[in-house]
N, C-alpha and C. Protein backbone atom coordinates (compact mmCIF):
# COMPACT_ATOMS: atom_id res chain seq x y z
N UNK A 1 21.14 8.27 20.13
CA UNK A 1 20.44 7.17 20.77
C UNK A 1 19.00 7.14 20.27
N UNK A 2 18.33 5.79 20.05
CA UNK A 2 17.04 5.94 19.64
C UNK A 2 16.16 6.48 20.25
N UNK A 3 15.35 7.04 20.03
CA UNK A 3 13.80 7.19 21.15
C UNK A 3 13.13 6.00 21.41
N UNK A 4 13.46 5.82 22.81
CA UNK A 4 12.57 4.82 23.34
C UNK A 4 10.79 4.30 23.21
N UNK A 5 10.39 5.66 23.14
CA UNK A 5 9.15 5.51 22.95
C UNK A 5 8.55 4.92 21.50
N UNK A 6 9.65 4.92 20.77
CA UNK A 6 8.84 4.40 19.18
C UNK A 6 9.45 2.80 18.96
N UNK A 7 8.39 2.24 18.92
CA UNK A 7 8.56 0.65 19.19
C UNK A 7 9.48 0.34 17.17
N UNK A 8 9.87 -0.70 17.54
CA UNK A 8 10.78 -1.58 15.96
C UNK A 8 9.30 -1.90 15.02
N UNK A 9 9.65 -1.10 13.73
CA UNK A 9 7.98 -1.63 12.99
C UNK A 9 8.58 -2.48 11.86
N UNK A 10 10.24 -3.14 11.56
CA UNK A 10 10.49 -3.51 10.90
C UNK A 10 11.75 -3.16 10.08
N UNK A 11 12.26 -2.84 9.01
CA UNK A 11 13.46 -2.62 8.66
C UNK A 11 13.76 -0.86 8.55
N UNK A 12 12.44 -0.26 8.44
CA UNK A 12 12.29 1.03 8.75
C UNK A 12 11.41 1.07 9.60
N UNK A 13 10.87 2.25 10.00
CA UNK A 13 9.65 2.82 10.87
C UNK A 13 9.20 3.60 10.29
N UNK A 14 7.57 3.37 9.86
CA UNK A 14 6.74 4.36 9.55
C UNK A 14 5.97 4.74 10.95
N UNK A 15 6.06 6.20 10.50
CA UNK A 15 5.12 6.43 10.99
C UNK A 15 3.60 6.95 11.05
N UNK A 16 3.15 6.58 12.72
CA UNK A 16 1.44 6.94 12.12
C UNK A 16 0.85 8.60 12.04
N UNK A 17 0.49 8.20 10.98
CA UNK A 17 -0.27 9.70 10.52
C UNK A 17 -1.94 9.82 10.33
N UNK A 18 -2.62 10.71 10.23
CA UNK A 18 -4.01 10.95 10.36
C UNK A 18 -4.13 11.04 9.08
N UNK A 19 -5.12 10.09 8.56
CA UNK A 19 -5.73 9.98 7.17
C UNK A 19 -6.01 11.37 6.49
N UNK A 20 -5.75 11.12 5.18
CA UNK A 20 -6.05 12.92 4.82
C UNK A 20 -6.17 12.61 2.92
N UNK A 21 -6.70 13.37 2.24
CA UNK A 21 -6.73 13.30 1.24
C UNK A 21 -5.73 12.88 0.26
N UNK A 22 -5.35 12.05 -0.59
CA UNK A 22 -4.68 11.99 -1.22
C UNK A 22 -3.65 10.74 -0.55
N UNK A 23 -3.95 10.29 0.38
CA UNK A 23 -3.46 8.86 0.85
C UNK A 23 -4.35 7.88 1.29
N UNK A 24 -3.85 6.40 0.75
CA UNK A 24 -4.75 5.54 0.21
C UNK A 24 -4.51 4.09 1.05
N UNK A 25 -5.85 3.61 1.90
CA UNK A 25 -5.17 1.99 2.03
C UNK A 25 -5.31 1.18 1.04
N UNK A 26 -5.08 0.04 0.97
CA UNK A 26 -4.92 -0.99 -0.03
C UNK A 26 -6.31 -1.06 -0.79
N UNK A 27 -7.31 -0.74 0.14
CA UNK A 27 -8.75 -0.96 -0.82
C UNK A 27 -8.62 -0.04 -1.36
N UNK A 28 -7.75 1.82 -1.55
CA UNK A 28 -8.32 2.76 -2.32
C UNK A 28 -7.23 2.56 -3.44
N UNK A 29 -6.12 1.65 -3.29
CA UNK A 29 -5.53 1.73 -4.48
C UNK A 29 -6.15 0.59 -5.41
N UNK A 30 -6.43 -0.66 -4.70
CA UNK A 30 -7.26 -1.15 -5.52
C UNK A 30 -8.37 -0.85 -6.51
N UNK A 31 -8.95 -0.05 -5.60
CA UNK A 31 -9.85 0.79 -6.62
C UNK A 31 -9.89 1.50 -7.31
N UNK A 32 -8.84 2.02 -7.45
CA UNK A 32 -8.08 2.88 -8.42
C UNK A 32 -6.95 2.35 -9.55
N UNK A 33 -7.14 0.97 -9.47
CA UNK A 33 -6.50 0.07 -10.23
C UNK A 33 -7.55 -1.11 -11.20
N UNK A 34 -8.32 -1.25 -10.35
CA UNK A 34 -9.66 -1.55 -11.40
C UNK A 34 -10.08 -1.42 -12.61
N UNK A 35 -9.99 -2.27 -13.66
CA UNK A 35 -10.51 -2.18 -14.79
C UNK A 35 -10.81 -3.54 -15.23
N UNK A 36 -11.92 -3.33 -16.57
CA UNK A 36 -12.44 -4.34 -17.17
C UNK A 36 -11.77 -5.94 -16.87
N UNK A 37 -12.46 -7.12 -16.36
CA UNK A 37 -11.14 -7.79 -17.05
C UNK A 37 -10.30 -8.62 -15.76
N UNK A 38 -10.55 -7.68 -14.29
CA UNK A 38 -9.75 -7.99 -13.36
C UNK A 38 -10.78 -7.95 -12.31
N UNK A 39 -10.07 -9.23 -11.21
CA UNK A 39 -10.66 -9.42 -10.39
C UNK A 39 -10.67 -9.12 -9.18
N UNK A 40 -11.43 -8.08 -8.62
CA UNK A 40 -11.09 -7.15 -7.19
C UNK A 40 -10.06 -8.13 -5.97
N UNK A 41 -10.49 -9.45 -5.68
CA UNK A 41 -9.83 -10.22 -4.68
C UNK A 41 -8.73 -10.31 -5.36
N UNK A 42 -8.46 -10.54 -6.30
CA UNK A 42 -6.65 -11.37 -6.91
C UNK A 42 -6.17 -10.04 -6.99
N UNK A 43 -6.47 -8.69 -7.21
CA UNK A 43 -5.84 -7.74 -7.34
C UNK A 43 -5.43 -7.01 -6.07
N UNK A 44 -6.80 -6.91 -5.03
CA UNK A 44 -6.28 -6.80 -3.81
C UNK A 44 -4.92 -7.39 -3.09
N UNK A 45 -5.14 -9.03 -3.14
CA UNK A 45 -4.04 -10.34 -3.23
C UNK A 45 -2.74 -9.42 -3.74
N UNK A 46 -2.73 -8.76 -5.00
CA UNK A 46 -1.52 -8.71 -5.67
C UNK A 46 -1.16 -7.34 -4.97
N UNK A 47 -1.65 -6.59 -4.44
CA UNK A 47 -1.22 -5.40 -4.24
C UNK A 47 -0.27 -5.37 -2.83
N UNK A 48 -1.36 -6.43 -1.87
CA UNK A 48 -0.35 -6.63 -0.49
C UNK A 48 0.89 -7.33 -0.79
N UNK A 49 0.71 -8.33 -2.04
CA UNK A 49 2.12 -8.76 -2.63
C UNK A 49 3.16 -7.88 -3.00
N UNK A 50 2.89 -7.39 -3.64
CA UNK A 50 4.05 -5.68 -3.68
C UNK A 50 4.40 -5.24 -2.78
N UNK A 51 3.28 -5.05 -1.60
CA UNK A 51 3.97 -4.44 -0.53
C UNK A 51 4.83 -5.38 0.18
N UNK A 52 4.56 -6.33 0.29
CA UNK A 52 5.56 -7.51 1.30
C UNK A 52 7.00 -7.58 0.20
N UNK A 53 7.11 -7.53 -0.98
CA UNK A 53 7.98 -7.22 -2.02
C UNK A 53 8.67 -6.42 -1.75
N UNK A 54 8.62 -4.99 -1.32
CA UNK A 54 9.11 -3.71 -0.98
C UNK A 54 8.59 -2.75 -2.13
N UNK A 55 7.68 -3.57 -3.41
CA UNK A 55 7.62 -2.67 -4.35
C UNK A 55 6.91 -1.57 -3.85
N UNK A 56 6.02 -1.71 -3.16
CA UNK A 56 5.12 -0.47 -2.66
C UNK A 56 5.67 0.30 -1.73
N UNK A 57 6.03 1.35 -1.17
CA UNK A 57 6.40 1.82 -0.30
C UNK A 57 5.12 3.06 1.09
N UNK A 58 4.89 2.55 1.90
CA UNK A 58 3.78 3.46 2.53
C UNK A 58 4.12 4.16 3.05
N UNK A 59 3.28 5.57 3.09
CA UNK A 59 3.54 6.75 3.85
C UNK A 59 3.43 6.86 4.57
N UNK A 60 2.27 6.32 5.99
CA UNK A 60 2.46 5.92 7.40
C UNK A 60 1.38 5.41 7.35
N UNK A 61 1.26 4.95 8.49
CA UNK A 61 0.06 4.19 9.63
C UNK A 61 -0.97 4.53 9.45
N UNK A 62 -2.52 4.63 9.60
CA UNK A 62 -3.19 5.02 9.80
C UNK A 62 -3.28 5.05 11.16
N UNK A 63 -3.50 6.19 11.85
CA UNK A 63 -3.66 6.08 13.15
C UNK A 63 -4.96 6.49 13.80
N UNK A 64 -5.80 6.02 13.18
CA UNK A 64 -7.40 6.00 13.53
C UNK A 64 -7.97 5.03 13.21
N UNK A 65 -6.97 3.93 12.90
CA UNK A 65 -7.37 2.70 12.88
C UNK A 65 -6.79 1.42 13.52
N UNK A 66 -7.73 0.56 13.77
CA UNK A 66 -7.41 -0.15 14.94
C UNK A 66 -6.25 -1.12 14.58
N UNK A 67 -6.63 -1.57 13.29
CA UNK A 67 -5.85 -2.63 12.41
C UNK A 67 -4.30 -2.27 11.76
N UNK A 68 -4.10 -0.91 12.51
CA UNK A 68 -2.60 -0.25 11.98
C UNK A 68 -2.34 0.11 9.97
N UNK A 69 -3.85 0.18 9.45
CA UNK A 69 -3.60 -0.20 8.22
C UNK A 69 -2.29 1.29 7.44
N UNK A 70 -1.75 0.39 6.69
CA UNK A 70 -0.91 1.20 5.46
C UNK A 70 -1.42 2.39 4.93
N UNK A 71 -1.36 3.43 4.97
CA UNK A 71 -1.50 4.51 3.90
C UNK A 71 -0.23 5.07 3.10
N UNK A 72 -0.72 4.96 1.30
CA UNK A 72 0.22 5.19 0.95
C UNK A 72 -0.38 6.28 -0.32
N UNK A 73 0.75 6.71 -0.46
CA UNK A 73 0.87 8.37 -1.40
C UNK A 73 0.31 7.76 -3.14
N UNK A 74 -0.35 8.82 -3.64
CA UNK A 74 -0.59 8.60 -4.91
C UNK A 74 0.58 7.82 -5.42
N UNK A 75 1.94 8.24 -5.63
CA UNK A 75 2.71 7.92 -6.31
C UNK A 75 2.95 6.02 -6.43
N UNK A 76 2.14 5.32 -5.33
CA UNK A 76 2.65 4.68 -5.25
C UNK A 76 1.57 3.93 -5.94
N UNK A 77 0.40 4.10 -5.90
CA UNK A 77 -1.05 4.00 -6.70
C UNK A 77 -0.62 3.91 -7.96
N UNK A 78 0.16 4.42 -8.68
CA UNK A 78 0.86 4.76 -9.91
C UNK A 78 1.41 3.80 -10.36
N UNK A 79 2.54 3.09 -9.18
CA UNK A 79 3.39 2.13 -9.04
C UNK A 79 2.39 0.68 -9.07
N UNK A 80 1.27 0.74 -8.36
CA UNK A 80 0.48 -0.53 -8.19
C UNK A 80 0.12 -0.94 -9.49
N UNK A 81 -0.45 0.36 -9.99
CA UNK A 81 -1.30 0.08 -11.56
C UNK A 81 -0.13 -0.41 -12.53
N UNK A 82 0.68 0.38 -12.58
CA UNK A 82 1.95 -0.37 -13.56
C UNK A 82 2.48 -1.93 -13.37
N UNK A 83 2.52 -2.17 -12.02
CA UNK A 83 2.93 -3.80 -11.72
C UNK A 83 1.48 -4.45 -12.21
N UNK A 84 0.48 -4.19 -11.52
CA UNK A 84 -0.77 -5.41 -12.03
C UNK A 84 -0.91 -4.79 -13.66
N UNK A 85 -0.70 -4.39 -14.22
CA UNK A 85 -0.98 -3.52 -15.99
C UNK A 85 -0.06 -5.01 -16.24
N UNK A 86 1.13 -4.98 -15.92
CA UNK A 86 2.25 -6.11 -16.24
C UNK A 86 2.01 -7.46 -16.35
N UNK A 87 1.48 -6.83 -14.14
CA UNK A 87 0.72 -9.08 -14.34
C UNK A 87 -0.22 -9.16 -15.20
N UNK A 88 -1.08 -9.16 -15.23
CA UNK A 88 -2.17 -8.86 -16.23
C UNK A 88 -1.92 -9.03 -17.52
N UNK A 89 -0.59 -8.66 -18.02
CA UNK A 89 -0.52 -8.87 -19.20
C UNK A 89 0.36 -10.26 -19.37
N UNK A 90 0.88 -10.72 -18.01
CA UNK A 90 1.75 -12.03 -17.82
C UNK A 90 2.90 -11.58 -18.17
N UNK A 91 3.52 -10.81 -17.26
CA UNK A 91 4.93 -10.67 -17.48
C UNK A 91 4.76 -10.29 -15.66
N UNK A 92 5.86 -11.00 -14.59
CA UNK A 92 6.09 -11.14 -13.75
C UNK A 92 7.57 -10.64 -13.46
């Protein structure tokens, strides 16, 4: 039976975890995706696009924040830079 106490967050449930090194919200992968050439808003833009995609996958919640934001694992930072490397080069 489910646990009652953990509300539906969608097709899975993440959960919330306490920010810690090495996990990133959308502004730290952005920034870590940054280079010459590209534009911080359209890349930001493209990154929540991945995530609504499923391409991104997050590691939990932030739960010291009010706004429920995403934290997600290097690996997926990895994953961001390779999709915008793509758009960027116009291949969708």
């Amino acid at each position: 039976m489910p646990d009652p106490t953990k509300t539906y967050g969608g097709p899975e449930f993440i959960e919330p975890v306490k920010p810690r090194p090495g996990l990133f919200k959308t502004g730290g992968i952005v920034n870590r995706c940054m280079e010459p050439g590209l534009d911080k808003a359209t890349l930001t833009s493209q990154v929540r696009t991945y995530h609504q995609r499923n391409y991104l996958t997050p590691f939990g919640i932030d739960e010291t924040d009010a706004r429920g934001a995403y934290l997600y694992a290097i690996d997926q930072v990895l994953v961001a830079k390779v999709l915008a490397t793509l758009n960027f080069a116009g291949v969708d």
